[in-house]
PDB file of N, CA and C in Angstrom:
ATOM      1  N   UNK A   1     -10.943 -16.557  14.648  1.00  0.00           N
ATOM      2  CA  UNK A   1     -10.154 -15.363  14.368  1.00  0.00           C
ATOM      3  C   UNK A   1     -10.464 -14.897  12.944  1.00  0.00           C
ATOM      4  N   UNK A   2     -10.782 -13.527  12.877  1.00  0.00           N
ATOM      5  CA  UNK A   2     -11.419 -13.422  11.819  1.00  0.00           C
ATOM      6  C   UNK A   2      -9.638 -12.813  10.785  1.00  0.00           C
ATOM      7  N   UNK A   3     -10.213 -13.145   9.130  1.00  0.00           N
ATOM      8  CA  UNK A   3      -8.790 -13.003   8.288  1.00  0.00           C
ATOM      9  C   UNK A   3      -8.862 -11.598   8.284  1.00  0.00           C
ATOM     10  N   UNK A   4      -6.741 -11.663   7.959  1.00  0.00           N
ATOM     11  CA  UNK A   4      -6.681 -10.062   7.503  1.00  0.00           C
ATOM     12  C   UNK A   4      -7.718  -9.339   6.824  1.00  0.00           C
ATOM     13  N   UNK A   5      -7.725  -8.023   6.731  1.00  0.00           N
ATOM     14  CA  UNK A   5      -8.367  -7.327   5.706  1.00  0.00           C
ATOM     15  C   UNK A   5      -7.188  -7.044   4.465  1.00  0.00           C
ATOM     16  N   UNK A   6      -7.668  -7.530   3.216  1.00  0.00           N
ATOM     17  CA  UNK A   6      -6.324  -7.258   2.125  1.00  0.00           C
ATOM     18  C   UNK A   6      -7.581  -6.250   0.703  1.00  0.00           C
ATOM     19  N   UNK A   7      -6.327  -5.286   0.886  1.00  0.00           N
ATOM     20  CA  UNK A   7      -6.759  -4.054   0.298  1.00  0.00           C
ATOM     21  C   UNK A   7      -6.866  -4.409  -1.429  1.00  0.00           C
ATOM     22  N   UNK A   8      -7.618  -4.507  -2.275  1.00  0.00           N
ATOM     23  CA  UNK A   8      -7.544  -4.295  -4.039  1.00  0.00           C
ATOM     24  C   UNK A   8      -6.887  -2.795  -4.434  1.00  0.00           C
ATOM     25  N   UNK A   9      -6.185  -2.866  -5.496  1.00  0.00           N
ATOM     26  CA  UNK A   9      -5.380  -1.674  -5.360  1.00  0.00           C
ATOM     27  C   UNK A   9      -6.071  -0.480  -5.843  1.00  0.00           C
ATOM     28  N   UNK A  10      -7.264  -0.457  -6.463  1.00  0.00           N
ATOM     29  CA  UNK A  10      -8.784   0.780  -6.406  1.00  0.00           C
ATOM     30  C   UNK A  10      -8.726   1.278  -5.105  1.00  0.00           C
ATOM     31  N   UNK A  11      -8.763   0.189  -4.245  1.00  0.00           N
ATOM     32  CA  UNK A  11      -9.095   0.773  -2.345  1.00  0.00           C
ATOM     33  C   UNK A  11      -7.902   1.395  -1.875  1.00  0.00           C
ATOM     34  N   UNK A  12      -6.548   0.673  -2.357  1.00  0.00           N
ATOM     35  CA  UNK A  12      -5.668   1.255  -1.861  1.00  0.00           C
ATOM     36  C   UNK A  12      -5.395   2.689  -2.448  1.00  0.00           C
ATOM     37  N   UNK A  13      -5.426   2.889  -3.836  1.00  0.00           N
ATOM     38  CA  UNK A  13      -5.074   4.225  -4.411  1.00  0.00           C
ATOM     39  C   UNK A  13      -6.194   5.115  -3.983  1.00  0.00           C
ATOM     40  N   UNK A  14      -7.622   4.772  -3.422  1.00  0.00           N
ATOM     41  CA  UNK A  14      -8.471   5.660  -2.577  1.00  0.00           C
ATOM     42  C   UNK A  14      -7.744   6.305  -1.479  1.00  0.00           C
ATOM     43  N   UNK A  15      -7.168   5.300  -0.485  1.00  0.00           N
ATOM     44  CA  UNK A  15      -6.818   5.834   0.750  1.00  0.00           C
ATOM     45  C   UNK A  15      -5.517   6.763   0.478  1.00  0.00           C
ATOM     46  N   UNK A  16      -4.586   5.909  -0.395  1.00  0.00           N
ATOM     47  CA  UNK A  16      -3.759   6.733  -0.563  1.00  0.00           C
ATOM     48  C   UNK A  16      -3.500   8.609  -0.998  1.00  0.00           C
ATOM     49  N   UNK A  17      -4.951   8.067  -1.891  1.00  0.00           N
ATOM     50  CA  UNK A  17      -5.316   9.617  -2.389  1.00  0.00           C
ATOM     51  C   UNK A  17      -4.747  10.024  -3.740  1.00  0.00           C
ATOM     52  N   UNK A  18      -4.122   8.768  -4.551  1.00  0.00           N
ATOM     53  CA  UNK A  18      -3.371   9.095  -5.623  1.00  0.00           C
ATOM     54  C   UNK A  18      -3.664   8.289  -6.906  1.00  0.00           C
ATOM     55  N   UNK A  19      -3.014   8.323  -7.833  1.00  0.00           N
ATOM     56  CA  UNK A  19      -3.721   7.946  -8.803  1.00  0.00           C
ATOM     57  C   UNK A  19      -2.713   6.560  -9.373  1.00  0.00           C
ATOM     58  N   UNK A  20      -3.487   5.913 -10.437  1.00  0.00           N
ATOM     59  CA  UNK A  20      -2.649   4.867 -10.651  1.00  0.00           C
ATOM     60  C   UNK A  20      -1.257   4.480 -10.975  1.00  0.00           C
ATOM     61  N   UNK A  21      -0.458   5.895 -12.105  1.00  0.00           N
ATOM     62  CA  UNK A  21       0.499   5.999 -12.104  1.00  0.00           C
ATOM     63  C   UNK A  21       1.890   6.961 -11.015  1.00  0.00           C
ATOM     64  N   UNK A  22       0.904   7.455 -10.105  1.00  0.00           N
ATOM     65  CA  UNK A  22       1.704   8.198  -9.179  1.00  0.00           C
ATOM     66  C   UNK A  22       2.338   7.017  -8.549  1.00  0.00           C
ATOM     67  N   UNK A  23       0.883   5.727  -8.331  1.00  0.00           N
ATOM     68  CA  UNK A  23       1.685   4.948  -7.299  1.00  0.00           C
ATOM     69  C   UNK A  23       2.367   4.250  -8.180  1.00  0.00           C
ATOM     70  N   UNK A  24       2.882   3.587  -9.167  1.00  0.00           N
ATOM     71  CA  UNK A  24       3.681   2.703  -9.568  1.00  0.00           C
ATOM     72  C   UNK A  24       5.050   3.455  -9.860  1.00  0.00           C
ATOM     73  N   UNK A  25       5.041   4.913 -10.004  1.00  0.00           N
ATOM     74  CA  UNK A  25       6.179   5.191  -9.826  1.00  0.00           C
ATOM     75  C   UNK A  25       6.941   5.405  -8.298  1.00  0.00           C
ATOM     76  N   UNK A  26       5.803   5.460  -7.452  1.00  0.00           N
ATOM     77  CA  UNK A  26       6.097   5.750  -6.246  1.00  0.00           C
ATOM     78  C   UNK A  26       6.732   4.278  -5.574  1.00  0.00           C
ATOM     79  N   UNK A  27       6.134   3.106  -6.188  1.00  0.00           N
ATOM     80  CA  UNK A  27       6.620   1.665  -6.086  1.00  0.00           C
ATOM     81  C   UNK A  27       7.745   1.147  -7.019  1.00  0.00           C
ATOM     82  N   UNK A  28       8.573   1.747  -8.088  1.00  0.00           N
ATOM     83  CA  UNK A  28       8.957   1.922  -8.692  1.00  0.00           C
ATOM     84  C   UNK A  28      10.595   2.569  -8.065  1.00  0.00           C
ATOM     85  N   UNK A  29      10.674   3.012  -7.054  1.00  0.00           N
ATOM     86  CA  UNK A  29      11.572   3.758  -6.183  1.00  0.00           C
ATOM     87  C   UNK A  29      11.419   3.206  -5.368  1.00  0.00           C
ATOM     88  N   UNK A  30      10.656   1.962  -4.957  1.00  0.00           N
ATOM     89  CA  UNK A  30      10.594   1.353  -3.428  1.00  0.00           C
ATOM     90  C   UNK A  30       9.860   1.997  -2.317  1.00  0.00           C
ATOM     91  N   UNK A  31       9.113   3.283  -2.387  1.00  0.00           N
ATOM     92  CA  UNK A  31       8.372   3.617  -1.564  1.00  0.00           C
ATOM     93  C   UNK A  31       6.999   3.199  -1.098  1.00  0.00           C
ATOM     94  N   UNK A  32       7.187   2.532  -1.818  1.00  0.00           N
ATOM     95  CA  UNK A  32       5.464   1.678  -1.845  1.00  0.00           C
ATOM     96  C   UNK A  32       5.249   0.990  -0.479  1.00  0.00           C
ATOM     97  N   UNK A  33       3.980   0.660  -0.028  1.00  0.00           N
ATOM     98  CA  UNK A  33       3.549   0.140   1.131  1.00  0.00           C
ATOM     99  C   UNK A  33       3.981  -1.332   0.653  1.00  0.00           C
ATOM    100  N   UNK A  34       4.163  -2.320   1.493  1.00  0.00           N
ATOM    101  CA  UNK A  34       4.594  -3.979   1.537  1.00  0.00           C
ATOM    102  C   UNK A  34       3.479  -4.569   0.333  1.00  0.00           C
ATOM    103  N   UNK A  35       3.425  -4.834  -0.424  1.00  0.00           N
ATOM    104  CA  UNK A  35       2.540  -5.342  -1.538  1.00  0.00           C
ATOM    105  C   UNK A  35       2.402  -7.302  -1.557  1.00  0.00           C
ATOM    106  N   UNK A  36       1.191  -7.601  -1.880  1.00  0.00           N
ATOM    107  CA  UNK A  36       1.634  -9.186  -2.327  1.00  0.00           C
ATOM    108  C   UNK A  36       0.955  -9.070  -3.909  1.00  0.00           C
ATOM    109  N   UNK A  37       1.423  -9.705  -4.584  1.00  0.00           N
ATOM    110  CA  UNK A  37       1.346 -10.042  -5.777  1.00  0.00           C
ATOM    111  C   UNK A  37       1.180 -11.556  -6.292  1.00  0.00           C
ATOM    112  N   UNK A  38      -0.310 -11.613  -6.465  1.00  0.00           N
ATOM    113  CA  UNK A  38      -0.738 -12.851  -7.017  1.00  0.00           C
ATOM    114  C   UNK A  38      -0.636 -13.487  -7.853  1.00  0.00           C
ATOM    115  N   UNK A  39      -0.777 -14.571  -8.132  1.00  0.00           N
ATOM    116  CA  UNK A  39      -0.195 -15.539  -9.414  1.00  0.00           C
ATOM    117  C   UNK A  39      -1.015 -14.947 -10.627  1.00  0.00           C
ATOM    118  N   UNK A  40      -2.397 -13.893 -10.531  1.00  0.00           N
ATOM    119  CA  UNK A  40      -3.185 -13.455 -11.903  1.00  0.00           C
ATOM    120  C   UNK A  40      -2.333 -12.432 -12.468  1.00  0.00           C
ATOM    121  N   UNK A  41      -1.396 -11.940 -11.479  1.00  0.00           N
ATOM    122  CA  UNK A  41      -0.522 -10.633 -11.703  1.00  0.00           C
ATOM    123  C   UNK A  41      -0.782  -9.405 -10.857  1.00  0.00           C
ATOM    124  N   UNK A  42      -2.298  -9.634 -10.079  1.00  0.00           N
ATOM    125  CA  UNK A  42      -3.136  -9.105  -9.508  1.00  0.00           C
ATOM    126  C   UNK A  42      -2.366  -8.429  -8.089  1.00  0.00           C
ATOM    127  N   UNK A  43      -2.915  -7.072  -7.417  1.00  0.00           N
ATOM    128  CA  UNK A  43      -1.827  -6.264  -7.008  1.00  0.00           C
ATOM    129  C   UNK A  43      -2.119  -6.228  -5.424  1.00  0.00           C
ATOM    130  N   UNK A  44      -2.403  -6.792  -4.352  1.00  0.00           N
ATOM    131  CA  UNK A  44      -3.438  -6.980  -3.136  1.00  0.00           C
ATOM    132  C   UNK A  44      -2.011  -6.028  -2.128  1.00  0.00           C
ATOM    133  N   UNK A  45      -2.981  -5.286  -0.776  1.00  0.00           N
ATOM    134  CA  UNK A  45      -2.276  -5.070   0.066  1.00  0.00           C
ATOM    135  C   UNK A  45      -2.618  -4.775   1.482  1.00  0.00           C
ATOM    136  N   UNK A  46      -2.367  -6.392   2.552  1.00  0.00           N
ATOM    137  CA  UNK A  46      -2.557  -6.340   3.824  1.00  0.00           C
ATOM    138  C   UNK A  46      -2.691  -5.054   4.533  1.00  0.00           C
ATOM    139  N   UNK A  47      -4.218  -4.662   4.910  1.00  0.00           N
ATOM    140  CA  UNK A  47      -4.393  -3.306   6.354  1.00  0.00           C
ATOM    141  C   UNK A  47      -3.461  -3.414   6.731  1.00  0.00           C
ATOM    142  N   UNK A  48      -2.876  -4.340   7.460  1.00  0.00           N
ATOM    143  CA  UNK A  48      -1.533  -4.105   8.632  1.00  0.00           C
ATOM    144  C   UNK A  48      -0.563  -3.639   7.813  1.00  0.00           C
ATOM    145  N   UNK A  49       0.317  -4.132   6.559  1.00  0.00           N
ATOM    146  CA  UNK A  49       1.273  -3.399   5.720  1.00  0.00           C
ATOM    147  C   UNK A  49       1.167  -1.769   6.219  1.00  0.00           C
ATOM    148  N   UNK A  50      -0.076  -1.341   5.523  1.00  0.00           N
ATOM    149  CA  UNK A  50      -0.509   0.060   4.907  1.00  0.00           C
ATOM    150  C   UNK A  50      -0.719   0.485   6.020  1.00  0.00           C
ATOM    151  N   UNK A  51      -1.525  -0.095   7.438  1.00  0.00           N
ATOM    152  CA  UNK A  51      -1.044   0.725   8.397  1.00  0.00           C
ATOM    153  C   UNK A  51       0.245   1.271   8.969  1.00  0.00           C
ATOM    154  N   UNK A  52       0.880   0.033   8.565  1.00  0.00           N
ATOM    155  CA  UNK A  52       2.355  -0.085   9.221  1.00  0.00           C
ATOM    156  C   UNK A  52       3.569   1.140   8.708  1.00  0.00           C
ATOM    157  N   UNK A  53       3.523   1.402   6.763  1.00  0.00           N
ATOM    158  CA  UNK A  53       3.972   2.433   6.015  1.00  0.00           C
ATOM    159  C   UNK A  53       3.165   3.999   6.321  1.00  0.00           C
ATOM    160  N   UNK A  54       2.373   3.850   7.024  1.00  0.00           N
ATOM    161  CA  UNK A  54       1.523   5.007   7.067  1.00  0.00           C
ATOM    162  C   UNK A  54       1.967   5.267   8.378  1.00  0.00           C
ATOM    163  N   UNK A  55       2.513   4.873   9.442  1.00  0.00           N
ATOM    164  CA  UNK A  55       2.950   5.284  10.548  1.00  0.00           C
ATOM    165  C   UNK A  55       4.431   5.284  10.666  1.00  0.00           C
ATOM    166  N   UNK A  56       5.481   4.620   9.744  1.00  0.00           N
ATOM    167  CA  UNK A  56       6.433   4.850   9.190  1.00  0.00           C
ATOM    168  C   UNK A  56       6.918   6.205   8.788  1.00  0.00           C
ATOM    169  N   UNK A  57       5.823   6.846   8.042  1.00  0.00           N
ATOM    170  CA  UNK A  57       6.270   7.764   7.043  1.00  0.00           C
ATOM    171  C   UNK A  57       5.892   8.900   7.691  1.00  0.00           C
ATOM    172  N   UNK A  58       4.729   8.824   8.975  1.00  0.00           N
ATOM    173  CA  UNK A  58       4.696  10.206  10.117  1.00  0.00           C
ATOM    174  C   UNK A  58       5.918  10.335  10.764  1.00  0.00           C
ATOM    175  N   UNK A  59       6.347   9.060  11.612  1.00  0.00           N
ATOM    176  CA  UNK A  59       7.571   9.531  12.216  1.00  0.00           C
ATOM    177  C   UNK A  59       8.851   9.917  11.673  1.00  0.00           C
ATOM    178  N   UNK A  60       8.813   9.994   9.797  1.00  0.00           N
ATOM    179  CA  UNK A  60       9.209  10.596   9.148  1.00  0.00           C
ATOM    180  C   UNK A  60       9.472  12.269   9.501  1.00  0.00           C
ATOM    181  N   UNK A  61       8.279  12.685   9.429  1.00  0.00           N
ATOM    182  CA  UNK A  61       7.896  13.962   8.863  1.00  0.00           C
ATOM    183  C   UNK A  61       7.688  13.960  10.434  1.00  0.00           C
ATOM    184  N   UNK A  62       8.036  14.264  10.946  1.00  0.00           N
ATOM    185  CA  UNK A  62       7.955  14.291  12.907  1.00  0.00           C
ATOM    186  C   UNK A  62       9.387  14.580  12.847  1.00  0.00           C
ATOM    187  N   UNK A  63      10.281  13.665  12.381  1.00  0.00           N
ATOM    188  CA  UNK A  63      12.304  13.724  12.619  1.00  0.00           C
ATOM    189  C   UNK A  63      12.480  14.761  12.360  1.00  0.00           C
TER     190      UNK A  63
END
C-alpha cells in the first residue's frame, strides 16, 4: 500500500493559490485545511485533509 501523499506548505500555498501570509491568517481563524506540525516546527498537509476542506467548503458555497 503505497503512503499518503503529504503536501510541504510551498505545494500547498500553490494549490491553494495564496500566499504565505493570507494562509496563516486564514489558519489563524481556524479556516485552514487539517495541518500536522512536526517536531522541526515544519508545516506538512495530508492530500486527503486538503481534499477533504476543499469539498467542505463547495458544499459551502452550493447552501
Amino acid at each position: 500500500m503505497p503512503s499518503p501523499k503529504i503536501l510541504k506548505l510551498p505545494e500547498l500555498l500553490a494549490e491553494l493559490g495564496m500566499s504565505r501570509a493570507a494562509f496563516y491568517r486564514m489558519r489563524a481563524h481556524g479556516q485552514a485545511p487539517r495541518l500536522i506540525k512536526l517536531p522541526n516546527g515544519q508545516i506538512r498537509c495530508r492530500r486527503a485533509d486538503l481534499d477533504a476542506w476543499w469539498q467542505q467548503h463547495e458544499q459551502k458555497r452550493v447552501a
